[in-house]
PDB file of N, CA and C in Angstrom:
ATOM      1  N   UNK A   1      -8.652-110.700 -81.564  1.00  0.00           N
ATOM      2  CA  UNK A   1      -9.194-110.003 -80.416  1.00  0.00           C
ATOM      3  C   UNK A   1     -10.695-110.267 -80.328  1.00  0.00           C
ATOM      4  N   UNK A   2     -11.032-110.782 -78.990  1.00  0.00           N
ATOM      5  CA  UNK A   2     -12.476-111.046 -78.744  1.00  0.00           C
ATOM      6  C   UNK A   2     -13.299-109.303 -78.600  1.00  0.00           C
ATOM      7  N   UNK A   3     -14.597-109.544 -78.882  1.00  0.00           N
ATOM      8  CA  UNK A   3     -15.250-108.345 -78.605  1.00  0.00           C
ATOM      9  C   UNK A   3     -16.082-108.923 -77.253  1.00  0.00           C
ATOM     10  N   UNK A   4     -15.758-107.535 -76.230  1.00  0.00           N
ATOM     11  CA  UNK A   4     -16.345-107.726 -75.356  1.00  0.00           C
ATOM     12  C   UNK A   4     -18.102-108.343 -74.767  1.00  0.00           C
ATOM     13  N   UNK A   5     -19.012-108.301 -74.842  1.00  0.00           N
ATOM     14  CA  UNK A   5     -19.931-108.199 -74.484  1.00  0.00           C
ATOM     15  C   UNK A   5     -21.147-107.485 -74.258  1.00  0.00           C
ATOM     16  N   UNK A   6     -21.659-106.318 -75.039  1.00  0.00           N
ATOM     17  CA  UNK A   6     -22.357-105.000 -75.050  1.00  0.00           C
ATOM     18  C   UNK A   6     -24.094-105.540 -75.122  1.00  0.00           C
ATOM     19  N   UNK A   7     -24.477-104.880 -74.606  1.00  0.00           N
ATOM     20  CA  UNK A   7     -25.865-105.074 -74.160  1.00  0.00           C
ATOM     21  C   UNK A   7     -25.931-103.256 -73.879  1.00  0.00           C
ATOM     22  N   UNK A   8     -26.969-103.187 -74.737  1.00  0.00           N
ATOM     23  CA  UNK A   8     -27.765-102.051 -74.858  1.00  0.00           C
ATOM     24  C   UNK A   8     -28.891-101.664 -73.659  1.00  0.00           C
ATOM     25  N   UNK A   9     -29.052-100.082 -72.474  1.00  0.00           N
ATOM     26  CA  UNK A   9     -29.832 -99.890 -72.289  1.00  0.00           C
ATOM     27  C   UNK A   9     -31.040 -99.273 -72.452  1.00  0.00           C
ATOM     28  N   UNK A  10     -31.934 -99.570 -73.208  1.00  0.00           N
ATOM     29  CA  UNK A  10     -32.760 -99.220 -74.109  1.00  0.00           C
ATOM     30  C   UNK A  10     -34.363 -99.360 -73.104  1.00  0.00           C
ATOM     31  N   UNK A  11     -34.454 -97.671 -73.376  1.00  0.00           N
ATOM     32  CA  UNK A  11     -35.576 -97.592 -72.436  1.00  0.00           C
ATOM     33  C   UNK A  11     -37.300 -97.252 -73.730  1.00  0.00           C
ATOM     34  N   UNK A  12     -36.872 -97.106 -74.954  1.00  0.00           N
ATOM     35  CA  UNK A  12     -37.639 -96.782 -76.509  1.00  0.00           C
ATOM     36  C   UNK A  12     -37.490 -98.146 -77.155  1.00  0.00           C
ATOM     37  N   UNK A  13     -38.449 -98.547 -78.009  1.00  0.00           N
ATOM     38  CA  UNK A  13     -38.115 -99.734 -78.919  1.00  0.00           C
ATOM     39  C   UNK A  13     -37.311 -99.296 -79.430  1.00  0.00           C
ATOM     40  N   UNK A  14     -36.736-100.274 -80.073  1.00  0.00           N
ATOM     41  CA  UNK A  14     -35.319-100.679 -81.304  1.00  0.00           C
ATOM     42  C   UNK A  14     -35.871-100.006 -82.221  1.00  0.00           C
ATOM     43  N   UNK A  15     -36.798 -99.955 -82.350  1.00  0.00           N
ATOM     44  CA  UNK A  15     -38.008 -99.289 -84.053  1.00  0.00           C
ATOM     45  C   UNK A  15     -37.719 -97.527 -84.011  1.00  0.00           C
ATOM     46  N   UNK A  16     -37.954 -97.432 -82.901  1.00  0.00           N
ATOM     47  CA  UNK A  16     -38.075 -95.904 -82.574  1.00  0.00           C
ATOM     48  C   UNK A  16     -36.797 -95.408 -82.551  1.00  0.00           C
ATOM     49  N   UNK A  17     -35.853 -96.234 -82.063  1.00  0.00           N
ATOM     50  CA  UNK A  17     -35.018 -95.517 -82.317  1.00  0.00           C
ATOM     51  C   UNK A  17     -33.990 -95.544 -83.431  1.00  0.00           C
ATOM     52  N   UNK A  18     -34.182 -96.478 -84.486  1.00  0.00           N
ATOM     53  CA  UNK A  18     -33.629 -96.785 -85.800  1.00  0.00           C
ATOM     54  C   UNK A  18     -33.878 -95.595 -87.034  1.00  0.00           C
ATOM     55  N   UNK A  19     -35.404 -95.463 -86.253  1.00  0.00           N
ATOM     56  CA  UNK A  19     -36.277 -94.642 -87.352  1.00  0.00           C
ATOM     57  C   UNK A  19     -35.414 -92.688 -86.579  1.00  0.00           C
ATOM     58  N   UNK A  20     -35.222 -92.693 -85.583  1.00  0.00           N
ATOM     59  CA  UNK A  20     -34.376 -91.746 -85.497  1.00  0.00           C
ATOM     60  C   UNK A  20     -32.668 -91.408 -85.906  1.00  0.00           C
ATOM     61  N   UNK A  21     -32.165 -92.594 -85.766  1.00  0.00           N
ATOM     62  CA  UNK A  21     -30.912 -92.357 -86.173  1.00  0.00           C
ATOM     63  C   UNK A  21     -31.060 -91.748 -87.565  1.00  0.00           C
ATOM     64  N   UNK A  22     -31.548 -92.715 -88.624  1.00  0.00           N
ATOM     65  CA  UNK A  22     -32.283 -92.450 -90.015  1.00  0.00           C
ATOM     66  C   UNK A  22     -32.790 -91.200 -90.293  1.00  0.00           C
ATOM     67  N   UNK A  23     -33.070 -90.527 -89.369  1.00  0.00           N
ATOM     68  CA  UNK A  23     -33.958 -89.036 -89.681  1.00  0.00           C
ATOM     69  C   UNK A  23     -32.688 -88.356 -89.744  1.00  0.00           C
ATOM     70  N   UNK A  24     -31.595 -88.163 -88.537  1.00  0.00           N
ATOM     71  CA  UNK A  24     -30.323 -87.713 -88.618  1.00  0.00           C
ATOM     72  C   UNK A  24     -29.274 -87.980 -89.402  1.00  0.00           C
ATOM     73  N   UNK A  25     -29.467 -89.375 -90.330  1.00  0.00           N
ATOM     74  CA  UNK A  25     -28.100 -89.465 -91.025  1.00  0.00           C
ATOM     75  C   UNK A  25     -28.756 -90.449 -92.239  1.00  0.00           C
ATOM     76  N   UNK A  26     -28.564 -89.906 -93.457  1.00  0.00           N
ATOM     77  CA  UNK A  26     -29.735 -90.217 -94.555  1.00  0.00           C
ATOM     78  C   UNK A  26     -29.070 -91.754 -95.171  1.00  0.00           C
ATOM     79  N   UNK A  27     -27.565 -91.231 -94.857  1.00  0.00           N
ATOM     80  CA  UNK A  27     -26.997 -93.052 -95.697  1.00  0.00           C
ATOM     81  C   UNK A  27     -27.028 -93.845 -95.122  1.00  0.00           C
ATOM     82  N   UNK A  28     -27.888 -93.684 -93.887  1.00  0.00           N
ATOM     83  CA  UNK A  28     -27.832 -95.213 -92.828  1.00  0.00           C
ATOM     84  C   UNK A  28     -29.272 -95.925 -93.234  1.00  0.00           C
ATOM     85  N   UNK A  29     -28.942 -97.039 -93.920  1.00  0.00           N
ATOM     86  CA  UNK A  29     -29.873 -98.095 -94.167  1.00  0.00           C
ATOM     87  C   UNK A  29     -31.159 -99.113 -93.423  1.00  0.00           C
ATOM     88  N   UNK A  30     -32.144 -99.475 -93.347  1.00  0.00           N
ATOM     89  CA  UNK A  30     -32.593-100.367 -92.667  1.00  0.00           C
ATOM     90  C   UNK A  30     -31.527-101.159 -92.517  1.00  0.00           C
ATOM     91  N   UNK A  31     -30.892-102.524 -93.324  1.00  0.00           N
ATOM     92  CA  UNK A  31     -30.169-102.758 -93.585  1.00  0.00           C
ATOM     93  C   UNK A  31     -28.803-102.411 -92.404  1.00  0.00           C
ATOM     94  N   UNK A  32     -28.356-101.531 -92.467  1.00  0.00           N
ATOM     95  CA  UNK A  32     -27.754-100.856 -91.540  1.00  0.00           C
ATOM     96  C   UNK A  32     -27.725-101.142 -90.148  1.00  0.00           C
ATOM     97  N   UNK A  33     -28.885-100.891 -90.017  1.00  0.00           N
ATOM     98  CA  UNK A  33     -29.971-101.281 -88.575  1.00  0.00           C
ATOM     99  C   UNK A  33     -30.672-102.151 -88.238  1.00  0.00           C
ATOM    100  N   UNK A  34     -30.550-103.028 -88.629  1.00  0.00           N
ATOM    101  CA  UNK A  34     -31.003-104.545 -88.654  1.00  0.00           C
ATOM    102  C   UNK A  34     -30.307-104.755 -86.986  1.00  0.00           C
ATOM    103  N   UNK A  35     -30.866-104.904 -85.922  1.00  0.00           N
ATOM    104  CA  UNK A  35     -30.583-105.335 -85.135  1.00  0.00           C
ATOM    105  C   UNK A  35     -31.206-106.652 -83.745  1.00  0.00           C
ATOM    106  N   UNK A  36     -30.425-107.353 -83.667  1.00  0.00           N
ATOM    107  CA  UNK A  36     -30.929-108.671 -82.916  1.00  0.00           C
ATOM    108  C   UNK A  36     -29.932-108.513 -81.893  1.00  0.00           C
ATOM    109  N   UNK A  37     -30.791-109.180 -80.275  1.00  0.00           N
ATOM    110  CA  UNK A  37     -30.583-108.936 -79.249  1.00  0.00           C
ATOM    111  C   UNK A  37     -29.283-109.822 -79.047  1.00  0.00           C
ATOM    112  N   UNK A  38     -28.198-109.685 -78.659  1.00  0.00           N
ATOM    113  CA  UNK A  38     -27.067-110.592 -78.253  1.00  0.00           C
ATOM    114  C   UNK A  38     -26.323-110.202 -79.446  1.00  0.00           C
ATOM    115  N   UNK A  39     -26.384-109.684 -80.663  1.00  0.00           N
ATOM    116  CA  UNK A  39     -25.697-109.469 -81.568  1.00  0.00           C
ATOM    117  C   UNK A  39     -25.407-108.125 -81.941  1.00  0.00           C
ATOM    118  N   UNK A  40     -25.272-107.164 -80.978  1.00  0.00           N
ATOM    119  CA  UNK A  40     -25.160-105.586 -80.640  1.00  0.00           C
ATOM    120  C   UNK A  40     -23.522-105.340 -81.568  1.00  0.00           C
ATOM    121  N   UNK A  41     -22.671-106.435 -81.675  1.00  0.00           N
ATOM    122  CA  UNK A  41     -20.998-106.308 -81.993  1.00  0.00           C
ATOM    123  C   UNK A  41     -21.327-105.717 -83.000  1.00  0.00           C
ATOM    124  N   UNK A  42     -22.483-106.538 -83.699  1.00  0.00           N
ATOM    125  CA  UNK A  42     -22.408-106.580 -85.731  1.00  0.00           C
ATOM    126  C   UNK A  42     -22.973-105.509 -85.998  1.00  0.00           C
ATOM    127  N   UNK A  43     -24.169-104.805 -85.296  1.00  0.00           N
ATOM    128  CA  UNK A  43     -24.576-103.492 -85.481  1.00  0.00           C
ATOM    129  C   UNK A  43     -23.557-102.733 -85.234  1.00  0.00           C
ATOM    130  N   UNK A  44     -22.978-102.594 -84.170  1.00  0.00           N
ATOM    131  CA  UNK A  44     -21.745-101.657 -83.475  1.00  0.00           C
ATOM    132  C   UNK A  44     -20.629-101.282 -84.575  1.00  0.00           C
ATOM    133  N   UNK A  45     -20.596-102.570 -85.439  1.00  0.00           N
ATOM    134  CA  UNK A  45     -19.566-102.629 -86.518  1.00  0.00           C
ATOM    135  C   UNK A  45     -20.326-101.976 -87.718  1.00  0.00           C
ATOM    136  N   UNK A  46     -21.215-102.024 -88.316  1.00  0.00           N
ATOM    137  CA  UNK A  46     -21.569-101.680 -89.001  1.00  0.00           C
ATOM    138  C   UNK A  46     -22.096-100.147 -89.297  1.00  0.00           C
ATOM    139  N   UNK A  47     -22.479-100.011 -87.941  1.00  0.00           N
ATOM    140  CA  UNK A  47     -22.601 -98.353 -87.845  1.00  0.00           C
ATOM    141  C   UNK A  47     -21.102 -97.588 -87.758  1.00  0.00           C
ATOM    142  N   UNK A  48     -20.305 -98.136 -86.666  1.00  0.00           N
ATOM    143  CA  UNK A  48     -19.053 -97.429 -87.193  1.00  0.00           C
ATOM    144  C   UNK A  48     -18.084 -96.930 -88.088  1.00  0.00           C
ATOM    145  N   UNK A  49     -18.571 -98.278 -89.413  1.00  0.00           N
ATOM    146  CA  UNK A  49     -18.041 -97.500 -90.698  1.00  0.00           C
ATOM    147  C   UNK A  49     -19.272 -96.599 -91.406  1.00  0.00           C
ATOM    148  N   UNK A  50     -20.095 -96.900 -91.134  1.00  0.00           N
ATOM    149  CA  UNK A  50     -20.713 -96.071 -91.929  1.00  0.00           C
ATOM    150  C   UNK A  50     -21.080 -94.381 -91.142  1.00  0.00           C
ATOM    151  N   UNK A  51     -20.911 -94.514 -90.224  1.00  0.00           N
ATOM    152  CA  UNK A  51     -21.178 -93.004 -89.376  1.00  0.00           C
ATOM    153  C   UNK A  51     -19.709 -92.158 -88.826  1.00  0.00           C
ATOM    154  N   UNK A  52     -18.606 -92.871 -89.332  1.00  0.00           N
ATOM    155  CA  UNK A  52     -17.330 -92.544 -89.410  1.00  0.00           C
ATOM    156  C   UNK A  52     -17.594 -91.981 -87.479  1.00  0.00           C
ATOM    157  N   UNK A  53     -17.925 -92.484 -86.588  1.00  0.00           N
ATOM    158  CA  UNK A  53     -17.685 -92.522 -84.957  1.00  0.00           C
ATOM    159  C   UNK A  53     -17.696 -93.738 -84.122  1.00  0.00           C
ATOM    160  N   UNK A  54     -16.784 -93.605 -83.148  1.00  0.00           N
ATOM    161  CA  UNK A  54     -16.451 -94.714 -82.624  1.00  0.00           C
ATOM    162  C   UNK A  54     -17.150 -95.557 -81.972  1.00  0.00           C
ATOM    163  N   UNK A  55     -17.233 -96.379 -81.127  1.00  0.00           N
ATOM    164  CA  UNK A  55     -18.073 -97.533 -80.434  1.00  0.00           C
ATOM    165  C   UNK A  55     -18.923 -96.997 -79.431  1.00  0.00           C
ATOM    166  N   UNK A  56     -18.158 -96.332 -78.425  1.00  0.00           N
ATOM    167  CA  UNK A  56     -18.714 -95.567 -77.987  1.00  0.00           C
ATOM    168  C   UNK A  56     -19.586 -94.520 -78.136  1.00  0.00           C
ATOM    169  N   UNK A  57     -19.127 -93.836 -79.174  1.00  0.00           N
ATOM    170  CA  UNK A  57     -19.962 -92.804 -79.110  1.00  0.00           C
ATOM    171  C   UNK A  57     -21.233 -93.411 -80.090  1.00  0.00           C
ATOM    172  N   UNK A  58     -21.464 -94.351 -80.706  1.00  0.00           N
ATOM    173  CA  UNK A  58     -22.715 -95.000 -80.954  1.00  0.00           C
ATOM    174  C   UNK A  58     -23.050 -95.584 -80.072  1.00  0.00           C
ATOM    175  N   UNK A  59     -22.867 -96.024 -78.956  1.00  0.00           N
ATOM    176  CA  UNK A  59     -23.433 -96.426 -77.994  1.00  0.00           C
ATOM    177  C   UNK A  59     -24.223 -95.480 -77.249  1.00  0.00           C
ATOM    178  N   UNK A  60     -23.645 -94.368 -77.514  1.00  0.00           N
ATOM    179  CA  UNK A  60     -24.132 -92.901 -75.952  1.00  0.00           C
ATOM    180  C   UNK A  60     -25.182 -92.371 -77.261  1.00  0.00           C
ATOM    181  N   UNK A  61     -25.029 -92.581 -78.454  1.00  0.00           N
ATOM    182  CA  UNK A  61     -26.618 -92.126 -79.218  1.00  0.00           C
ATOM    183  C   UNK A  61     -27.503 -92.924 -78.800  1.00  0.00           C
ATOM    184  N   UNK A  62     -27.242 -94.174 -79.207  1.00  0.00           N
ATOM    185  CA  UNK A  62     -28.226 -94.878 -79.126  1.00  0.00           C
ATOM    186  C   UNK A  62     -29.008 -94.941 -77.730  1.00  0.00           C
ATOM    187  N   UNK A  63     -28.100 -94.924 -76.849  1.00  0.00           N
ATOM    188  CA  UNK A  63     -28.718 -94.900 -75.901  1.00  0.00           C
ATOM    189  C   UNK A  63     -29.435 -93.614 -75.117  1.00  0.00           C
ATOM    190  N   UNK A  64     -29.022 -92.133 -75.675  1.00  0.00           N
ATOM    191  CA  UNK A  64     -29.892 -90.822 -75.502  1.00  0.00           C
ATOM    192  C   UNK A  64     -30.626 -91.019 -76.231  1.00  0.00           C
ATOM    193  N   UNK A  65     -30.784 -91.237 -77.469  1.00  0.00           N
ATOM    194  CA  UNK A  65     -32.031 -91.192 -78.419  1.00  0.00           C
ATOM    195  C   UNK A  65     -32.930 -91.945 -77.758  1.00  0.00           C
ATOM    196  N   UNK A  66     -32.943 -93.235 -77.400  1.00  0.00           N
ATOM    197  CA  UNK A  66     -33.716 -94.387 -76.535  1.00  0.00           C
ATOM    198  C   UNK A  66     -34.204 -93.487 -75.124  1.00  0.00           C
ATOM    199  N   UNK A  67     -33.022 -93.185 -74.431  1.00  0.00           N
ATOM    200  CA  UNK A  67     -33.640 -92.536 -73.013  1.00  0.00           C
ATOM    201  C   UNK A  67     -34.444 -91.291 -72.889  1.00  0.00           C
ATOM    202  N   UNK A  68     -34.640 -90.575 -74.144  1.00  0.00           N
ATOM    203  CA  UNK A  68     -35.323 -89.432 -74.604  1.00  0.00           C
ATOM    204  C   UNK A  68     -36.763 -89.595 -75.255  1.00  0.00           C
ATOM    205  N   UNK A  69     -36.504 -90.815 -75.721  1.00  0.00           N
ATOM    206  CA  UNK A  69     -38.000 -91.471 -76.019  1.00  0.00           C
ATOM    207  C   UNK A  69     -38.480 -90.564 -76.764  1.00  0.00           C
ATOM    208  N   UNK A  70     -37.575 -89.763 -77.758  1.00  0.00           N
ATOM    209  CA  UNK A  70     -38.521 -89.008 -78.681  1.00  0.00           C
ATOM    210  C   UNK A  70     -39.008 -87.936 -78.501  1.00  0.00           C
ATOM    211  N   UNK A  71     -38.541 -87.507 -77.223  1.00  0.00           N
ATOM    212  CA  UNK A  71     -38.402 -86.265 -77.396  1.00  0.00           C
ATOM    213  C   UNK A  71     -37.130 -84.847 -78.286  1.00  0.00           C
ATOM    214  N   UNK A  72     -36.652 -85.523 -77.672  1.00  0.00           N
ATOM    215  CA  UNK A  72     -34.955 -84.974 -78.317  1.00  0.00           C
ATOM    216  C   UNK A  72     -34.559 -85.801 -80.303  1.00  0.00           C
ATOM    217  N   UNK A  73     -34.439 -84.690 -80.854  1.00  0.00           N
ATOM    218  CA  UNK A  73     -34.479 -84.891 -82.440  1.00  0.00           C
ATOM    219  C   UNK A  73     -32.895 -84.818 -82.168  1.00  0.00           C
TER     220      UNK A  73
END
C-alpha cells in the first residue's frame, strides 16, 4: 500500500513546534522529530508508534500547535 501524499499546514516553524510536542510528551525524542519537507510519511510513522494516536490525529496537533503559534500549551 502506497502512502498518500501529506504536506503539512504549518503556520510556526518546525522548531517551535517540535519543542512543543516535547514539552507535552517526555519520550518523544529529537530523533523522533527529525523532520524534512516531502518526507512528512516517516515522521507520521514514527510518531504514531511512539504517541500510541493515529495519523490523523497527529496531524490535527501538529497542525493546532503550529496555528496557535504558541500560544496554546
Amino acid at each position: 500500500m502506497k502512502d498518500h501524499l501529506i504536506r503539512f499546514n504549518l503556520q510556526a516553524p518546525w522548531e517551535e513546534v517540535a519543542e512543543k510536542i516535547k514539552e507535552t510528551n517526555i519520550h518523544i525524542t529529537d530523533e523522533d522529530l527529525a523532520y524534512i519537507p516531502g518526507k512528512e510519511n516517516e515522521l507520521l510513522n514514527r510518531l504514531e508508534k511512539k504517541m500510541s494516536l493515529d495519523r490523523e490525529n497527529i496531524i490535527y496537533l501538529i497542525e493546532s500547535i503550529s496555528g496557535n503559534q504558541g500560544i496554546a500549551s
